[in-house]
C-alpha atoms as a PDB file:
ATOM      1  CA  UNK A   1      21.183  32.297 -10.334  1.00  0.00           C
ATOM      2  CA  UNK A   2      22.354  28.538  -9.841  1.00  0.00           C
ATOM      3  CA  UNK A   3      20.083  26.674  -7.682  1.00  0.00           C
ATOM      4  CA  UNK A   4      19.417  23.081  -6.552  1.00  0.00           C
ATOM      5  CA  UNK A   5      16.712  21.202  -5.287  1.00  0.00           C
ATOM      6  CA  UNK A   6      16.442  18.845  -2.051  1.00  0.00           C
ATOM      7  CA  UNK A   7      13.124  17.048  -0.786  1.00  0.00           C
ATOM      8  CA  UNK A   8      12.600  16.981   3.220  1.00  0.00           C
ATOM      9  CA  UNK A   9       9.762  14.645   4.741  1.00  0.00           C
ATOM     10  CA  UNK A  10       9.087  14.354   8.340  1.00  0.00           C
ATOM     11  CA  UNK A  11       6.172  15.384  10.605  1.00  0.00           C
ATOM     12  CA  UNK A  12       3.738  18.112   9.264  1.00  0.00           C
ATOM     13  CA  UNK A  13       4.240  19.610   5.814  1.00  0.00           C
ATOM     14  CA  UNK A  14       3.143  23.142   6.823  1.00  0.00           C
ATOM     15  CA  UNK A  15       5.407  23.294   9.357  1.00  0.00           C
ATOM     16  CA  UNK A  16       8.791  22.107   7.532  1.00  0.00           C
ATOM     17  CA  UNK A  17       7.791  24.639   4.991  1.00  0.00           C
ATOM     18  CA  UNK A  18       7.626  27.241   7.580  1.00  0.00           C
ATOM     19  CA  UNK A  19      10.938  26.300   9.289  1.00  0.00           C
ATOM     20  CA  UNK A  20      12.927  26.189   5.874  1.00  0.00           C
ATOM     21  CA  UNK A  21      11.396  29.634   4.422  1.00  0.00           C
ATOM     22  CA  UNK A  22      13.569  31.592   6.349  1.00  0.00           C
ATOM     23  CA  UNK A  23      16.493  29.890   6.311  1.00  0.00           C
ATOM     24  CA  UNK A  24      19.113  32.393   3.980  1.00  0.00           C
ATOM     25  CA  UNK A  25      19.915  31.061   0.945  1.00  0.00           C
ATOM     26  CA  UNK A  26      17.161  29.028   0.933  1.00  0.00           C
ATOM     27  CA  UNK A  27      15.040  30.502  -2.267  1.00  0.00           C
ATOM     28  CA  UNK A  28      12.057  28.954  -2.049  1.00  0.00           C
ATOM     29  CA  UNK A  29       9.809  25.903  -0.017  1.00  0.00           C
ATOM     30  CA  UNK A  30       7.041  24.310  -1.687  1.00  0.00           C
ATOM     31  CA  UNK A  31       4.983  21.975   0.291  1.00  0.00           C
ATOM     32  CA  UNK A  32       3.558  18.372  -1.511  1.00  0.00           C
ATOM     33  CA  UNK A  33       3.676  14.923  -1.567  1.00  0.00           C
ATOM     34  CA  UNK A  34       7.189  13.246  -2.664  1.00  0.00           C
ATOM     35  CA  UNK A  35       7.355   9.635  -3.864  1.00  0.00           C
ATOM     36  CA  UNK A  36      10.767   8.102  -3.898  1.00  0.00           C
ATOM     37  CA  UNK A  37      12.473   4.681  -4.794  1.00  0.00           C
ATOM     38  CA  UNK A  38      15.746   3.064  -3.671  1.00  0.00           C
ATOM     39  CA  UNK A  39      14.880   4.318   0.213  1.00  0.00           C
ATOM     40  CA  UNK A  40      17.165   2.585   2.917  1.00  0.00           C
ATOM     41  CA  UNK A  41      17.583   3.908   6.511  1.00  0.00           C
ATOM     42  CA  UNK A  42      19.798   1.932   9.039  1.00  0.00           C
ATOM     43  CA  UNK A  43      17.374   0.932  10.378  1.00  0.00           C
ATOM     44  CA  UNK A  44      15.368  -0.358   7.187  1.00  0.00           C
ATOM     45  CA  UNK A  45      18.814  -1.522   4.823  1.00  0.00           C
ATOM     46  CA  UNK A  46      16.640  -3.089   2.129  1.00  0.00           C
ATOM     47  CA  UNK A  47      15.596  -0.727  -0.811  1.00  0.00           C
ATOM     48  CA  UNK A  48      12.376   0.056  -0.932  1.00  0.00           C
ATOM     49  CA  UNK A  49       9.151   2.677  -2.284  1.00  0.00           C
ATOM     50  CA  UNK A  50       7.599   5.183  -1.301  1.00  0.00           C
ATOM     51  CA  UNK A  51       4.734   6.753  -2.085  1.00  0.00           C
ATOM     52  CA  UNK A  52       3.138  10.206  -1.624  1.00  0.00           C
ATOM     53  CA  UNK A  53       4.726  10.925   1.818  1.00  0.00           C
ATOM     54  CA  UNK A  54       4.127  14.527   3.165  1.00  0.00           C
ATOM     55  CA  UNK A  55       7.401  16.700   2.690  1.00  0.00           C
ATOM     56  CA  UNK A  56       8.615  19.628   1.206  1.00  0.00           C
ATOM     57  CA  UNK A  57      11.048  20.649  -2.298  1.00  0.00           C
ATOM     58  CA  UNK A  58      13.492  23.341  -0.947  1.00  0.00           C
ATOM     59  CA  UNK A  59      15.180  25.111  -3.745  1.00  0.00           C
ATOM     60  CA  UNK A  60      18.734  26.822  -2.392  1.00  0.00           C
ATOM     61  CA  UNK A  61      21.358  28.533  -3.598  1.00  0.00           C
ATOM     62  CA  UNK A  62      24.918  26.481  -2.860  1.00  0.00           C
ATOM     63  CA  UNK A  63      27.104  29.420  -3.076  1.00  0.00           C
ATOM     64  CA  UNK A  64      25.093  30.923   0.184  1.00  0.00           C
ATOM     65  CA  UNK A  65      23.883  27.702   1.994  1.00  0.00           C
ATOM     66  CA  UNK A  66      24.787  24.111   1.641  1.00  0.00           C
ATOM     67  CA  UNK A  67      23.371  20.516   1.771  1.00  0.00           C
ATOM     68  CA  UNK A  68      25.257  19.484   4.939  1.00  0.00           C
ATOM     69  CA  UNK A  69      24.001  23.097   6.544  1.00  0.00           C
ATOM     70  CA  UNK A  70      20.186  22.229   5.469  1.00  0.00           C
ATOM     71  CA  UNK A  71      19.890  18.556   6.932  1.00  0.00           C
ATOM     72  CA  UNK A  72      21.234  20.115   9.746  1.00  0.00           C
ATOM     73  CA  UNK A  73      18.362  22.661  10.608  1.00  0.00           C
ATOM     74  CA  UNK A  74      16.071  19.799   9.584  1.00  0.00           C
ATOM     75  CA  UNK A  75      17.763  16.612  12.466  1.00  0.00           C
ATOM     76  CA  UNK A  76      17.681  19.461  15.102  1.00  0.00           C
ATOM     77  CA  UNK A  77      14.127  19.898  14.907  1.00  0.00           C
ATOM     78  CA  UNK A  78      13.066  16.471  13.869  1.00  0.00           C
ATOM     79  CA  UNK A  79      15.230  13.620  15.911  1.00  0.00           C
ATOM     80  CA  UNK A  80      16.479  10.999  13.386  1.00  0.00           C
ATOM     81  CA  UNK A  81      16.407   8.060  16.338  1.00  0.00           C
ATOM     82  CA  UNK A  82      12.484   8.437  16.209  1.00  0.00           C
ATOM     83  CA  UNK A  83       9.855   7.027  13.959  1.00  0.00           C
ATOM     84  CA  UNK A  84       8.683   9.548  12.109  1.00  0.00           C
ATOM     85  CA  UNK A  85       8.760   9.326   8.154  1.00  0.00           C
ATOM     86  CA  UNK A  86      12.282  11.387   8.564  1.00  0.00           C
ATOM     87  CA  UNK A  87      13.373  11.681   4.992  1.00  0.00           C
ATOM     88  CA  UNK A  88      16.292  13.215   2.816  1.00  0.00           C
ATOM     89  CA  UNK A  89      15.150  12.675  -0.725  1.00  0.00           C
ATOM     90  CA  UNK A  90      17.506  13.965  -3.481  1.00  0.00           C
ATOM     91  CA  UNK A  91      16.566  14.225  -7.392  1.00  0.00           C
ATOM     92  CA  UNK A  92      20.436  14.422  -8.672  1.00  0.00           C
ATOM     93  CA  UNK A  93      23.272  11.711  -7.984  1.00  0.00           C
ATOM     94  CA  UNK A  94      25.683  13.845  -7.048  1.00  0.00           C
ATOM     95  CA  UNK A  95      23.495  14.760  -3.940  1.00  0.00           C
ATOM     96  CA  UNK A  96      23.929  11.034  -3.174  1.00  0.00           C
ATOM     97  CA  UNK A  97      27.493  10.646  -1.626  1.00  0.00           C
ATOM     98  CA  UNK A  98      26.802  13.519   0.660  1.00  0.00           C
ATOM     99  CA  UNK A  99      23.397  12.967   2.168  1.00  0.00           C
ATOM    100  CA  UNK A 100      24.607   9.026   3.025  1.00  0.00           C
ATOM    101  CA  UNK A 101      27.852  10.214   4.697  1.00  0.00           C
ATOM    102  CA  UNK A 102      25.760  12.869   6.431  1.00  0.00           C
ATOM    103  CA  UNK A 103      23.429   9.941   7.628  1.00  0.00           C
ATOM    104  CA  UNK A 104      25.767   7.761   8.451  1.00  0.00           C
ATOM    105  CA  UNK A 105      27.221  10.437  10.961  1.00  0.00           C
ATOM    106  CA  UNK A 106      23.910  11.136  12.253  1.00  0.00           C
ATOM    107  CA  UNK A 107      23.331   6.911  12.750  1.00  0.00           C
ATOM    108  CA  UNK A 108      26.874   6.796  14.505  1.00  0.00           C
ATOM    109  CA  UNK A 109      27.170  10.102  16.549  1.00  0.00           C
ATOM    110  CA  UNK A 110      27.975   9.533  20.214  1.00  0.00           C
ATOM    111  CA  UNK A 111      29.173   6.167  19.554  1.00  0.00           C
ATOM    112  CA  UNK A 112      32.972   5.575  20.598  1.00  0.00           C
ATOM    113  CA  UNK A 113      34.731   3.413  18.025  1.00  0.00           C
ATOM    114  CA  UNK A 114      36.125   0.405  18.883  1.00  0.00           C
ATOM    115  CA  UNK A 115      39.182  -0.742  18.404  1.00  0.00           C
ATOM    116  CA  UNK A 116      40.047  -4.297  18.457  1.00  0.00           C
ATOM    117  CA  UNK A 117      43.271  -6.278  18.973  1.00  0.00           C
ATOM    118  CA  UNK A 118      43.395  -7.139  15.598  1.00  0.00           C
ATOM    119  CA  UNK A 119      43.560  -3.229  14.853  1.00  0.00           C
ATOM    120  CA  UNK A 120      40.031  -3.453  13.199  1.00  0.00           C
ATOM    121  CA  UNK A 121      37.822  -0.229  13.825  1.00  0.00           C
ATOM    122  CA  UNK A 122      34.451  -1.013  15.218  1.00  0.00           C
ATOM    123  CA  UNK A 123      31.720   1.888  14.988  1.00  0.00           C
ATOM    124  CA  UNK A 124      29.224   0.374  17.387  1.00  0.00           C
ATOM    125  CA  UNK A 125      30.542  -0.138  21.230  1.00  0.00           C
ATOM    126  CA  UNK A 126      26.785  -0.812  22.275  1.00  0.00           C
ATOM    127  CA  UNK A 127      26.968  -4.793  23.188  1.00  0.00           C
ATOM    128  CA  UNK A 128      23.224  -5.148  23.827  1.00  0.00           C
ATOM    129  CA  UNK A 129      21.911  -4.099  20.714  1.00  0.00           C
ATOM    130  CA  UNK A 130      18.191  -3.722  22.263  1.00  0.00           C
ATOM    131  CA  UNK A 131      19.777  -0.322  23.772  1.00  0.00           C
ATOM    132  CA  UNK A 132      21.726   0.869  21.187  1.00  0.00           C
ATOM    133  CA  UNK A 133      19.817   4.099  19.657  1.00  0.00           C
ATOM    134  CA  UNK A 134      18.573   3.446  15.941  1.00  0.00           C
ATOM    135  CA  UNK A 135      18.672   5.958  13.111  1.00  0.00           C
ATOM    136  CA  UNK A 136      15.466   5.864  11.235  1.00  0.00           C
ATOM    137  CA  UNK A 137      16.323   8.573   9.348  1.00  0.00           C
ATOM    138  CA  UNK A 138      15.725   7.434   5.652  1.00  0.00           C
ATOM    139  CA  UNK A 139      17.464   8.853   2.274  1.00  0.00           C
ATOM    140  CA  UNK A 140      17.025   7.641  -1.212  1.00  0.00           C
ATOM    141  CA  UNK A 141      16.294   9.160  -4.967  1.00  0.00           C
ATOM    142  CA  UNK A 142      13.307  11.329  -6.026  1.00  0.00           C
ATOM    143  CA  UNK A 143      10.721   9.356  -8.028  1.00  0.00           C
ATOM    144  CA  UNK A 144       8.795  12.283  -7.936  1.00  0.00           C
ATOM    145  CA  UNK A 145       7.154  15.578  -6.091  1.00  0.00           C
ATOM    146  CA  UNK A 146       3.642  16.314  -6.491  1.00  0.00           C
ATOM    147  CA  UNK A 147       2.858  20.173  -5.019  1.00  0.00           C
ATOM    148  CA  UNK A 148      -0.208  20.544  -2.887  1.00  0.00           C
ATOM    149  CA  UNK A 149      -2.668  22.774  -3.718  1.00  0.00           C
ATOM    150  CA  UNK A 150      -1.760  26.685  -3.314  1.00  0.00           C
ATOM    151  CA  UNK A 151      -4.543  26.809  -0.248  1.00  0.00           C
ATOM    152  CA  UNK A 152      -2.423  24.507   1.579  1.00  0.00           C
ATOM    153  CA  UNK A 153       1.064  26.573   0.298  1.00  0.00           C
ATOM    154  CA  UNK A 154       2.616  28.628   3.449  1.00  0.00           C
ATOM    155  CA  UNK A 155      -0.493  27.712   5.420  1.00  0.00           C
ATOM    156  CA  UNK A 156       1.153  28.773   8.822  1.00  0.00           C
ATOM    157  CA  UNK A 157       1.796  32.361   7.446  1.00  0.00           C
ATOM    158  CA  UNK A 158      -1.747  33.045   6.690  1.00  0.00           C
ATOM    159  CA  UNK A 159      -2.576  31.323   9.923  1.00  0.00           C
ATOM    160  CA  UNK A 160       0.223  32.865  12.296  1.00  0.00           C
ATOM    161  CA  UNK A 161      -1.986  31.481  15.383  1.00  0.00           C
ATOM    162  CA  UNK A 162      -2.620  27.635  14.413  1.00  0.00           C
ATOM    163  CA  UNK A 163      -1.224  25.435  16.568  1.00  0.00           C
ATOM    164  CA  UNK A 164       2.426  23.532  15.627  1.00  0.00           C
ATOM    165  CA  UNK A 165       4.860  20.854  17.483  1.00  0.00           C
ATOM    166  CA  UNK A 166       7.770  23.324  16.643  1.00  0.00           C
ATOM    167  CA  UNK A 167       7.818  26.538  18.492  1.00  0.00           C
ATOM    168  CA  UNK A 168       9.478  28.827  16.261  1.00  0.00           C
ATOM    169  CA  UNK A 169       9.682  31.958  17.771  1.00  0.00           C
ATOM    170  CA  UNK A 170      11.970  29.887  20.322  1.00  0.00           C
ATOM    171  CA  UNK A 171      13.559  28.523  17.231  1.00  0.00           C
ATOM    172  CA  UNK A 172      14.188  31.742  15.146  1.00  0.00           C
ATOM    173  CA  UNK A 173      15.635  32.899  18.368  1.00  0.00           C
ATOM    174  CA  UNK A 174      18.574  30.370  18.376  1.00  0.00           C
ATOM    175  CA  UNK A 175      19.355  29.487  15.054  1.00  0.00           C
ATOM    176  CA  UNK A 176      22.281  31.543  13.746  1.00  0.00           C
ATOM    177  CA  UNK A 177      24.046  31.260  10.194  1.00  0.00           C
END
């Protein structure tokens, strides 16, 4: 079976792993540490490092679930126009093109364009920019993904009861593919 990798960082490790295991198509979730160079955000434009950030490698199968579909689940639960190490790290280029267009729809959703008199489109209407919402939301290429230990794999299936930010029996509830 073809598969393809995509690294996720944001919030707690154990619990992105939990809300990508069940997500079909998805084949498998391994919590770790990912390291990545090249990382921009709209917010943050200039390339830069990073190093051993929580996140998560989720291996999927493209013929049942796609990239688009995946960074979906994951800006529904974490908000991109927070602070919050919110990453989409890819390890192939041809992952490139479609996690920045998928960005740059997250950074500019809600805003109305703009057009001009001289007929030029502009994407952001907000005048004051110290109220116009900011993507943080960062993307940029795998440098590398270190897997944590196998205590800490799955840790909120062998502890159904610890305590999370996500509630995902509400979650499970409403997702549907």
């Amino acid at each position: 079976m073809y598969t393809k990798k995509i690294y996720f960082s944001g919030g707690d490790f154990s619990e992105l792993q939990e809300l990508f295991s069940d997500v079909p198509g998805v084949t498998n979730v391994t919590a770790g540490a990912i390291s990545a160079r090249n990382v921009r955000s709209y917010v943050n434009p200039e390339p830069r490092e990073l190093e051993n950030i929580s996140g998560v490698e989720v291996t999927f199968n493209p013929k049942k679930i796609d990239l688009s579909t995946l960074m979906d689940v994951l800006f529904n639960v974490l908000n991109p126009y927070s602070e919050n190490n919110l990453g989409v790290y890819y390890a192939t280029g041809e992952d490139e093109p479609q996690v920045e267009m998928h960005l740059n729809f997250i950074a500019n959703r809600g805003k109305q364009p703009l057009a001009t008199t001289a007929c030029i489109t502009v994407n952001d209407t907000t005048l004051n920019q110290k109220f116009a919402r900011k993507c943080y939301a960062a993307a940029g290429r795998l440098k590398n993904f270190t897997a944590a230990p196998e205590s800490d794999q799955h840790f909120l299936k062998k502890n159904p009861d610890a305590k999370t930010d996500i509630d995902f029996k509400k979650l499970k509830a409403t997702l549907r593919f």
